[in-house]
N, C-alpha and C. Protein backbone atom coordinates (compact mmCIF):
# COMPACT_ATOMS: atom_id res chain seq x y z
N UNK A 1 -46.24 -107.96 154.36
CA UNK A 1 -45.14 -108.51 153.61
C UNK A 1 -44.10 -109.04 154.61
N UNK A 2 -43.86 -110.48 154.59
CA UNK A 2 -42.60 -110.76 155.38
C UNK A 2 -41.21 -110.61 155.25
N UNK A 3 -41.00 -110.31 156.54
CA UNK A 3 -39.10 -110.06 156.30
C UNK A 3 -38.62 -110.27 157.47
N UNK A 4 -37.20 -111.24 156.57
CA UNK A 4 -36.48 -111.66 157.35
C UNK A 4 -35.23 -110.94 157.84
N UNK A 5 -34.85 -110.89 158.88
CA UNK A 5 -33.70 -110.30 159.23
C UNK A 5 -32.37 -110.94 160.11
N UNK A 6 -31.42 -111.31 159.60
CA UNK A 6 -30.41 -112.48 160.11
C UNK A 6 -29.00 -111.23 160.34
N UNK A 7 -28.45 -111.79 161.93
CA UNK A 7 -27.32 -111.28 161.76
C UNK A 7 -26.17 -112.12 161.94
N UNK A 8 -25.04 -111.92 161.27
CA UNK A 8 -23.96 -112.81 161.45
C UNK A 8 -22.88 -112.13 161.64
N UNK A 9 -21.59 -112.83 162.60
CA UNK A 9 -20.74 -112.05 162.88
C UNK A 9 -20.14 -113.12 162.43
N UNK A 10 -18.88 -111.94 161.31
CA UNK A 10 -17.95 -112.79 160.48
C UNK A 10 -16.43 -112.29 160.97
N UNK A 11 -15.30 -113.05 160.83
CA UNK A 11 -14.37 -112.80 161.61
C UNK A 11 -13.15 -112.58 160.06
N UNK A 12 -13.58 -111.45 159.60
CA UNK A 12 -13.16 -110.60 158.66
C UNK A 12 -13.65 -109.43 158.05
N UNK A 13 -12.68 -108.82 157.89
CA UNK A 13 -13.00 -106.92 157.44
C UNK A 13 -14.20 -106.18 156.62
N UNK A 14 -14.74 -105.57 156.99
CA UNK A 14 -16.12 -105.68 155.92
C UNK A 14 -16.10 -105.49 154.67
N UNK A 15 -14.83 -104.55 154.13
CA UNK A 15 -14.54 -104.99 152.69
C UNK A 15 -14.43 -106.33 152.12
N UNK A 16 -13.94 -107.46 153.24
CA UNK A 16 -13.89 -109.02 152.20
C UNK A 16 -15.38 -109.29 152.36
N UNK A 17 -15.92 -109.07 153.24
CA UNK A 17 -17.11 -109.37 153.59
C UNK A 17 -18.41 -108.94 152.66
N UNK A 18 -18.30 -107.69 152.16
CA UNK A 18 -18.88 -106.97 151.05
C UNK A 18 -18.43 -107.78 149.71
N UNK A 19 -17.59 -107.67 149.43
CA UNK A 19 -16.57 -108.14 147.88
C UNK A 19 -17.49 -109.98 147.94
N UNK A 20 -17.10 -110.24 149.26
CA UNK A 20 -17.32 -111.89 149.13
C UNK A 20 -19.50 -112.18 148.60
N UNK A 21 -19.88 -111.43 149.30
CA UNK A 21 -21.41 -111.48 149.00
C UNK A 21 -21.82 -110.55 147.81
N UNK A 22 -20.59 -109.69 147.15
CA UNK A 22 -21.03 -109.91 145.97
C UNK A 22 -20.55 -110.83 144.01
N UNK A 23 -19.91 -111.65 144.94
CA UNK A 23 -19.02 -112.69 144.02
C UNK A 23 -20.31 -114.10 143.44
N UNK A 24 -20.21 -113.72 142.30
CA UNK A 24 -21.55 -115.04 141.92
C UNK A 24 -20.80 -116.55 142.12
N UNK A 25 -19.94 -116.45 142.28
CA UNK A 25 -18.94 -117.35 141.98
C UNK A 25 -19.08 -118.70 143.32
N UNK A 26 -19.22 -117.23 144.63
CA UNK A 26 -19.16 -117.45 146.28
C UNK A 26 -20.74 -117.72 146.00
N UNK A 27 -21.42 -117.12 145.25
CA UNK A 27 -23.39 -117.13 145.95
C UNK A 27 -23.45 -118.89 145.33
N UNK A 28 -22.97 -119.10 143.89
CA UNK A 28 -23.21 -120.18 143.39
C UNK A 28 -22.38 -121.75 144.23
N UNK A 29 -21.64 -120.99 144.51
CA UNK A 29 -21.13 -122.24 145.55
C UNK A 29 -21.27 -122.80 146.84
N UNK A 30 -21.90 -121.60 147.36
CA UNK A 30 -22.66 -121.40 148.95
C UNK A 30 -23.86 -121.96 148.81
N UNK A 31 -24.71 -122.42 147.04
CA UNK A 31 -25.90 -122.74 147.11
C UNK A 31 -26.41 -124.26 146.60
N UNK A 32 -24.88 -124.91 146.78
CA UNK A 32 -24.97 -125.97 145.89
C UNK A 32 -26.03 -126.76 146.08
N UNK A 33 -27.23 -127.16 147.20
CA UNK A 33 -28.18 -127.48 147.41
C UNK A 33 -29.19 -127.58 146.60
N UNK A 34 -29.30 -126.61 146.37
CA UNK A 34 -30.52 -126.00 145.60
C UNK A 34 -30.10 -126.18 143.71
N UNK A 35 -28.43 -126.12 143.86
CA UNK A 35 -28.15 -126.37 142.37
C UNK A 35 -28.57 -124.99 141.70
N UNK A 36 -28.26 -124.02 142.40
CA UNK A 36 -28.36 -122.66 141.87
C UNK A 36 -27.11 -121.91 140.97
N UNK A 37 -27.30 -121.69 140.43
CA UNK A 37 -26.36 -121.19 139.38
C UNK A 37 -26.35 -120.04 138.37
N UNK A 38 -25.22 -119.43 137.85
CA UNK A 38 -25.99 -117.86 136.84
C UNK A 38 -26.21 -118.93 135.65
N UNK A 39 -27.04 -118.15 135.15
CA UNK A 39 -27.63 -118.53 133.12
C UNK A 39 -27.57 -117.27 132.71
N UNK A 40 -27.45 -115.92 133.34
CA UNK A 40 -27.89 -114.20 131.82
C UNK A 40 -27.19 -113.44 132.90
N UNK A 41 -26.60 -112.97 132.24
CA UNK A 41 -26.48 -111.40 133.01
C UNK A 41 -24.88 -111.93 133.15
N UNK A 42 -24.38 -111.04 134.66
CA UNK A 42 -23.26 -111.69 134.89
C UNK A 42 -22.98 -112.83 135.53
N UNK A 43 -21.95 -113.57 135.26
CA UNK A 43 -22.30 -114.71 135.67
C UNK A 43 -20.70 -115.60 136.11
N UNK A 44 -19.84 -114.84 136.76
CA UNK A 44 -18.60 -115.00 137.44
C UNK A 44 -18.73 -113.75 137.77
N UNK A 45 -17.62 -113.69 138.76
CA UNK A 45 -16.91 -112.68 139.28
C UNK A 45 -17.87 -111.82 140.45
N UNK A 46 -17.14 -110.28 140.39
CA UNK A 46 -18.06 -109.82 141.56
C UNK A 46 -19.14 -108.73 140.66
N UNK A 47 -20.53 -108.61 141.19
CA UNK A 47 -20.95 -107.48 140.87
C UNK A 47 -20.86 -106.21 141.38
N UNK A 48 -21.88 -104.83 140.75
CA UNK A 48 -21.40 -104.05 140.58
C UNK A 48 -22.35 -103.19 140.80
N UNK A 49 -23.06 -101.51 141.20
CA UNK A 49 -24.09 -101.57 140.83
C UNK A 49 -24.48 -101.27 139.46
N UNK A 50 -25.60 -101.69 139.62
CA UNK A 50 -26.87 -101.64 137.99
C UNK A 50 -26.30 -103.14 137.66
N UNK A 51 -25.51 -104.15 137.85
CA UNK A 51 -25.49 -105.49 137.28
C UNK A 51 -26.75 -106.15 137.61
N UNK A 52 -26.82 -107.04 136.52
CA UNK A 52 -27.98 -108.02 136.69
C UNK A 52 -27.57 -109.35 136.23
N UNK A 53 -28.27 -109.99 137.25
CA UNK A 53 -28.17 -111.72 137.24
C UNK A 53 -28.91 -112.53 136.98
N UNK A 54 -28.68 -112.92 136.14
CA UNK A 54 -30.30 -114.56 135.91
C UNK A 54 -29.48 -115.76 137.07
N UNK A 55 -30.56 -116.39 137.90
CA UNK A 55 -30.12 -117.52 138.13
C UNK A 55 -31.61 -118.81 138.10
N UNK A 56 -30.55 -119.68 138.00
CA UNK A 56 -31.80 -120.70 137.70
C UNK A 56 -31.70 -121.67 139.16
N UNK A 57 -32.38 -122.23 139.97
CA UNK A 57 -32.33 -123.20 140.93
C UNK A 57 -33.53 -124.19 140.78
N UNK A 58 -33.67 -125.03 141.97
CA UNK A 58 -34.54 -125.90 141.96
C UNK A 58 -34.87 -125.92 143.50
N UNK A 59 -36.04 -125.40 143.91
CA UNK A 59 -36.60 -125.57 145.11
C UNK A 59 -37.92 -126.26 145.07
N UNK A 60 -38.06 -126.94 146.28
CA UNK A 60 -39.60 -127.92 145.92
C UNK A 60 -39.34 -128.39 144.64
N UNK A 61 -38.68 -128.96 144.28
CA UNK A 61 -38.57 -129.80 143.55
C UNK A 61 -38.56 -129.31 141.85
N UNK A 62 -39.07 -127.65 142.08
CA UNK A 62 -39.27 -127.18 140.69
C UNK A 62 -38.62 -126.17 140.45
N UNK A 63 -37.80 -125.82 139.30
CA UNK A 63 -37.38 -125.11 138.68
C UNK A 63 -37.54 -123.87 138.98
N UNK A 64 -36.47 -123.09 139.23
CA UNK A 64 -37.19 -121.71 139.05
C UNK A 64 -36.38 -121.01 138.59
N UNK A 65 -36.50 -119.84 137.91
CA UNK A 65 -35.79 -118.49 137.09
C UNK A 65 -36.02 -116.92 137.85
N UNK A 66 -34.75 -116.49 138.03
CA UNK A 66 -35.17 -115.36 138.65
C UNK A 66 -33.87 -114.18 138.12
N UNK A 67 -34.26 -113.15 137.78
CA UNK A 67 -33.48 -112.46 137.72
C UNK A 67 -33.15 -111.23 138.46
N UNK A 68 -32.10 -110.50 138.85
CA UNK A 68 -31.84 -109.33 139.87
C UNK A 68 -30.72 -108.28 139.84
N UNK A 69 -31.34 -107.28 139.93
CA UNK A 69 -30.28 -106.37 140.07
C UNK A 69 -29.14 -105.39 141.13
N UNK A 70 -28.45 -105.17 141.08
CA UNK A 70 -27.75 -104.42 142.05
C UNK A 70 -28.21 -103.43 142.31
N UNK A 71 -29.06 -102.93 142.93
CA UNK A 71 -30.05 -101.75 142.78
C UNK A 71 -29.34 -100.51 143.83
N UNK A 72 -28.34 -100.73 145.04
CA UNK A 72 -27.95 -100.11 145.69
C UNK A 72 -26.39 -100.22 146.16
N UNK A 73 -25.34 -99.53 146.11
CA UNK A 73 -23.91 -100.11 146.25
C UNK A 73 -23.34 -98.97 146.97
N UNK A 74 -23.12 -99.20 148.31
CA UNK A 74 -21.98 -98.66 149.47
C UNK A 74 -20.70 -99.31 149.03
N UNK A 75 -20.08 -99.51 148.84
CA UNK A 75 -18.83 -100.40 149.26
C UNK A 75 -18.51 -99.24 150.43
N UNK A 76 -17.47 -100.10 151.34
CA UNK A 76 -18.02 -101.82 151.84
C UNK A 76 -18.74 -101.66 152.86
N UNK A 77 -19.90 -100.83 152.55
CA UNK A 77 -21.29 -100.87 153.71
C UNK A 77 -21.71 -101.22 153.59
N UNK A 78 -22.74 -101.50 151.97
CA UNK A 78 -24.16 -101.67 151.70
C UNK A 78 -24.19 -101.72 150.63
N UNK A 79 -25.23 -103.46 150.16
CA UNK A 79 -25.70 -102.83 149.12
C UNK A 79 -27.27 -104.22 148.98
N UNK A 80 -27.77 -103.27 147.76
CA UNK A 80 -29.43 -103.96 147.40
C UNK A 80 -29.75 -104.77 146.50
N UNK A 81 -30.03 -106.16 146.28
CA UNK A 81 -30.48 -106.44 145.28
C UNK A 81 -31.78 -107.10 145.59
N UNK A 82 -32.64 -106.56 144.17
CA UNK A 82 -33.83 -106.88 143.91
C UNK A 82 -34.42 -107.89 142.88
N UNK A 83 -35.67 -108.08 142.53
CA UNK A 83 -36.03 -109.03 141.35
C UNK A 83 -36.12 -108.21 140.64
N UNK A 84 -36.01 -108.32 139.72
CA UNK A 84 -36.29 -107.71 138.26
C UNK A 84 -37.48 -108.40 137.44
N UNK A 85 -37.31 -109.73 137.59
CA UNK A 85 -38.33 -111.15 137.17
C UNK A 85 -37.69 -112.41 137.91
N UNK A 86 -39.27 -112.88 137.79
CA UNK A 86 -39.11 -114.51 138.93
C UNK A 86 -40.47 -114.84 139.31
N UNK A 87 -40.33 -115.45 140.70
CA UNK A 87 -41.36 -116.16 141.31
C UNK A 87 -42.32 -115.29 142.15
N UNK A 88 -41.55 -114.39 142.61
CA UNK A 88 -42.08 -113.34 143.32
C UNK A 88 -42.86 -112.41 142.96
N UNK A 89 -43.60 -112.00 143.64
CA UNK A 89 -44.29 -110.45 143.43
C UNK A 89 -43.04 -109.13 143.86
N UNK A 90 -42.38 -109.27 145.32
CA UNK A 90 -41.33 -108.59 144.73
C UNK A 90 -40.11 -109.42 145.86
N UNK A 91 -39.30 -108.85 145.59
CA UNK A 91 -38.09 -109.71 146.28
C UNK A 91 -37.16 -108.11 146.51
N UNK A 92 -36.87 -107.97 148.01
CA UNK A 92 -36.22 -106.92 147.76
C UNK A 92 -35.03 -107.21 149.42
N UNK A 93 -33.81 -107.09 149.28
CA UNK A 93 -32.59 -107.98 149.91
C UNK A 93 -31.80 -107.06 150.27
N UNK A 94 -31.33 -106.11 151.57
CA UNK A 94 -30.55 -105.14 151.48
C UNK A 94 -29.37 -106.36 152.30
N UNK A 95 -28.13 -105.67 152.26
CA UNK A 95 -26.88 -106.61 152.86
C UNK A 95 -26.09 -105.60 153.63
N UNK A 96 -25.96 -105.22 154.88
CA UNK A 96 -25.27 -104.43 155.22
C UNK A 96 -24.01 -105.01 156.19
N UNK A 97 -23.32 -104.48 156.70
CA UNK A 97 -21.57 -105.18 156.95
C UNK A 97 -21.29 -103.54 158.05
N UNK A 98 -21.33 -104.10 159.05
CA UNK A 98 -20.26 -102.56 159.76
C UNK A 98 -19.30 -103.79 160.42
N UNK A 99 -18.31 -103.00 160.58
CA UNK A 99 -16.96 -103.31 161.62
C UNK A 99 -17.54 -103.32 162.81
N UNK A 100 -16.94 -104.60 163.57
CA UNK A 100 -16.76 -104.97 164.86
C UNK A 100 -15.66 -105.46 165.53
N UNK A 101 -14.62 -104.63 166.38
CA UNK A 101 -13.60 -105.24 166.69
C UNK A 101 -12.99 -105.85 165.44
N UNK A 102 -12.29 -107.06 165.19
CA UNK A 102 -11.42 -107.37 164.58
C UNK A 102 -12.83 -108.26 162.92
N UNK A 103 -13.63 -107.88 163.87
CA UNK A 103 -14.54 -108.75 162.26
C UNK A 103 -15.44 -107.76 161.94
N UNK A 104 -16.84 -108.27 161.43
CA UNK A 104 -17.66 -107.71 160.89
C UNK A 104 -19.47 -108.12 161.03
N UNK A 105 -20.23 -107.32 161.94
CA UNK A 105 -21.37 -107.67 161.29
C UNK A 105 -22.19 -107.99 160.39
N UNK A 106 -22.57 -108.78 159.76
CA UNK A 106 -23.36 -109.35 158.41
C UNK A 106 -24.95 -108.65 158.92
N UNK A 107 -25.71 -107.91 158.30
CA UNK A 107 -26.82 -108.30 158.58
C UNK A 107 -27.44 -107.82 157.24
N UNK A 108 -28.67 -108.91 157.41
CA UNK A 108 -29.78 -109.18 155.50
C UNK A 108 -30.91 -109.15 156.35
N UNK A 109 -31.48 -108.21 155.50
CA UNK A 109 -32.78 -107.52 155.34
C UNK A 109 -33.14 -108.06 154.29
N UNK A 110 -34.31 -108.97 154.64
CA UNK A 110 -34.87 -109.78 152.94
C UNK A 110 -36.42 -109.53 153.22
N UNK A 111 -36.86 -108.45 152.61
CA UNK A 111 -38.64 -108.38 152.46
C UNK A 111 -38.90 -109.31 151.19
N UNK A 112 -40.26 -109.97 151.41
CA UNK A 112 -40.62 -110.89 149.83
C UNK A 112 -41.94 -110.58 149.91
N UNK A 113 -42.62 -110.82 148.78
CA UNK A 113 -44.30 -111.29 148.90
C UNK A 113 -44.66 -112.13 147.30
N UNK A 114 -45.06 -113.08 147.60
CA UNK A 114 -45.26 -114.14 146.82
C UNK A 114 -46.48 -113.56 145.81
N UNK A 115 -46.58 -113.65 144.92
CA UNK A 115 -47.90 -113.78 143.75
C UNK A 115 -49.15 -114.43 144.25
N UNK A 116 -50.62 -113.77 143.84
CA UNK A 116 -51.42 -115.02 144.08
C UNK A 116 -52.31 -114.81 145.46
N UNK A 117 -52.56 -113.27 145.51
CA UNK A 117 -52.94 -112.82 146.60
C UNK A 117 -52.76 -113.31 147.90
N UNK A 118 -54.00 -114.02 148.45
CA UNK A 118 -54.02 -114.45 149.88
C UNK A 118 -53.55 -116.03 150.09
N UNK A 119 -53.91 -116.62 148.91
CA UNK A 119 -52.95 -118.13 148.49
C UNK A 119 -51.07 -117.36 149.01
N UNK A 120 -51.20 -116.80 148.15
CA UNK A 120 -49.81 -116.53 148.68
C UNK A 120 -49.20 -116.13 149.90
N UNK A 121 -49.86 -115.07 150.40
CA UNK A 121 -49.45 -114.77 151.46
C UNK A 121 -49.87 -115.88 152.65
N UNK A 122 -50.50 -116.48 152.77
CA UNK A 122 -50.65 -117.74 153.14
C UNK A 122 -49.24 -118.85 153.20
N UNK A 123 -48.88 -119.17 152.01
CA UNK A 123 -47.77 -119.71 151.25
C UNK A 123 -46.21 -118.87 152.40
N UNK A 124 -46.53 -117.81 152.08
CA UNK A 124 -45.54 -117.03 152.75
C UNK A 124 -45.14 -117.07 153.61
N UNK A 125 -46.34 -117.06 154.95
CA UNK A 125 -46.53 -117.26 156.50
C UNK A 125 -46.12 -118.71 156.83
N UNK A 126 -46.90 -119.68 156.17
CA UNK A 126 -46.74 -121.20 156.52
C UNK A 126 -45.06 -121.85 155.80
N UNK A 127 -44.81 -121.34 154.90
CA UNK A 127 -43.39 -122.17 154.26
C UNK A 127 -42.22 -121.32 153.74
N UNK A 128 -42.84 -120.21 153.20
CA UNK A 128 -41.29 -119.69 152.77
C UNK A 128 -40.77 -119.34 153.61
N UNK A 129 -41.04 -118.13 154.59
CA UNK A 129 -40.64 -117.40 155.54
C UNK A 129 -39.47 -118.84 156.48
N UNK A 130 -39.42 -119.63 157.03
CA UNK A 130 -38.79 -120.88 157.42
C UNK A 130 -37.64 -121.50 156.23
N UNK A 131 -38.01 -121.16 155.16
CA UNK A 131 -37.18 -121.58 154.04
C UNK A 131 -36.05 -120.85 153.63
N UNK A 132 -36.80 -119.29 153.53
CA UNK A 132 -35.42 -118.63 152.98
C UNK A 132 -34.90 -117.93 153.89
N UNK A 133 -35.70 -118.26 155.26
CA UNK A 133 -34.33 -118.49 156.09
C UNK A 133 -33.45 -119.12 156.45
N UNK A 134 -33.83 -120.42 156.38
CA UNK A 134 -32.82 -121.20 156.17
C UNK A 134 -31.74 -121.33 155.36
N UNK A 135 -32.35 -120.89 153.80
CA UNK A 135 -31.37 -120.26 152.58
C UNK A 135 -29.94 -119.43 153.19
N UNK A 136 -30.88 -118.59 153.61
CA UNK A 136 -29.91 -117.33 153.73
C UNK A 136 -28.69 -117.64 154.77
N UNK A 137 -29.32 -118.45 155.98
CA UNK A 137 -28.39 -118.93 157.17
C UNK A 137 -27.83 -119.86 156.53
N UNK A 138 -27.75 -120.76 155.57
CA UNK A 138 -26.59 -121.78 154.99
C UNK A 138 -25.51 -120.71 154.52
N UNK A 139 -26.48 -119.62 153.51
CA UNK A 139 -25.55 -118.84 152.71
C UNK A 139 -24.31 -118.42 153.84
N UNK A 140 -24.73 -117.81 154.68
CA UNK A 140 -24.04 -116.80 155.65
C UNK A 140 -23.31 -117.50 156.33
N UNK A 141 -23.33 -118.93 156.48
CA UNK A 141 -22.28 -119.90 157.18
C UNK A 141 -21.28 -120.31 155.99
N UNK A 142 -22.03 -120.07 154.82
CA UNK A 142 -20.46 -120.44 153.85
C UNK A 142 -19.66 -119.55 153.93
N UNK A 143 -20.50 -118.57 153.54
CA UNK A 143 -19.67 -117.10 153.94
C UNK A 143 -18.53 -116.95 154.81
N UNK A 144 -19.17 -117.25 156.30
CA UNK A 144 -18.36 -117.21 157.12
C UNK A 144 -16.99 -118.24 157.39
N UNK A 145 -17.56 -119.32 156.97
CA UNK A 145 -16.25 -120.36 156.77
C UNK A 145 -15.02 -120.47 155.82
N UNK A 146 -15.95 -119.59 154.33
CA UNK A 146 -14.61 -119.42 153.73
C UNK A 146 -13.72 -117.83 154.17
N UNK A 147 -14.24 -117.07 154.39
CA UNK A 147 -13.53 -115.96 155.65
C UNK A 147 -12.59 -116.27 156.47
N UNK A 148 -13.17 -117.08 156.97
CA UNK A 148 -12.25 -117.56 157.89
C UNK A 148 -10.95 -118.62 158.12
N UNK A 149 -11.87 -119.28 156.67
CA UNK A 149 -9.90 -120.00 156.02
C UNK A 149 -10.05 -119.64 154.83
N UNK A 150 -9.40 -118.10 154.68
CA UNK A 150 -9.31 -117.65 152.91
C UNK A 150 -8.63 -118.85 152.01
N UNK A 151 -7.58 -119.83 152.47
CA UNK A 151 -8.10 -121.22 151.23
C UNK A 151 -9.17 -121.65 150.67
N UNK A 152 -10.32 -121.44 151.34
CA UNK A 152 -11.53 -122.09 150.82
C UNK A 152 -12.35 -121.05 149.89
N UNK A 153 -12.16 -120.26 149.71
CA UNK A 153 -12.70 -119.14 148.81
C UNK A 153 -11.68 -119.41 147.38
């Protein structure tokens, strides 16, 4: 099963840093690319744990539906969200944040494994794995930019 692991150093407290990655508000605007957005669950504001989110995007060109829950909540250490339903076989995303000097480490733990046995895992090795990292490193640069001029949040 592949997993990605990204770290980012954000130059704010890990409570905004926590609060900010769990704001649908920040995920939906950090993803405008993809045209990702909530449709069920909650769908502003920040979550919580046990919340769940539908979002709908468009990658490769096709549609997709996925829904997820808050499955694990430190504030402002840690927390988990998973699929509930989607594209995946499973999707499982931890987010953790410690203090550094005057900012904060970001680091995402994203295990996935695609549907579709060895097609998939195939799929996995050759394209996603490159993709949602890339996802995640746009995410984590919005992140970090609106942090860093709280106007832009």
């Amino acid at each position: 099963m592949p997993t990605i692991e990204l770290i980012t150093r954000v130059p704010a407290a890990p409570r905004q840093c926590f609060e900010l990655s769990l704001s649908v508000d920040a995920h939906t605007a950090s993803m405008r690319a993809s045209g990702e957005r909530a449709v069920g669950g909650v769908t502003a504001g920040v979550m919580g744990l046990g919340d769940v989110v539908t979002w709908r995007a468009r990658h490769f060109g096709v549609p997709f539906t996925m829904t997820s829950r808050i499955s694990a909540h430190d504030a402002p250490h840690r927390f988990v969200d998973e699929q509930v339903s989607g594209p995946f076989r499973r999707w499982h995303h931890e987010h953790r944040f410690d203090a550094d000097g005057d900012g904060t480490v970001m680091t995402d733990v994203a295990t996935f494994e695609s549907p579709a046995w060895w097609v998939g895992r195939a799929v996995d090795r050759l394209v996603l794995t490159s993709y949602l990292t890339r996802l995640l490193t746009v995410r984590n640069e919005w992140l970090t930019a609106a942090l860093a001029s709280p106007g832009r949040v």
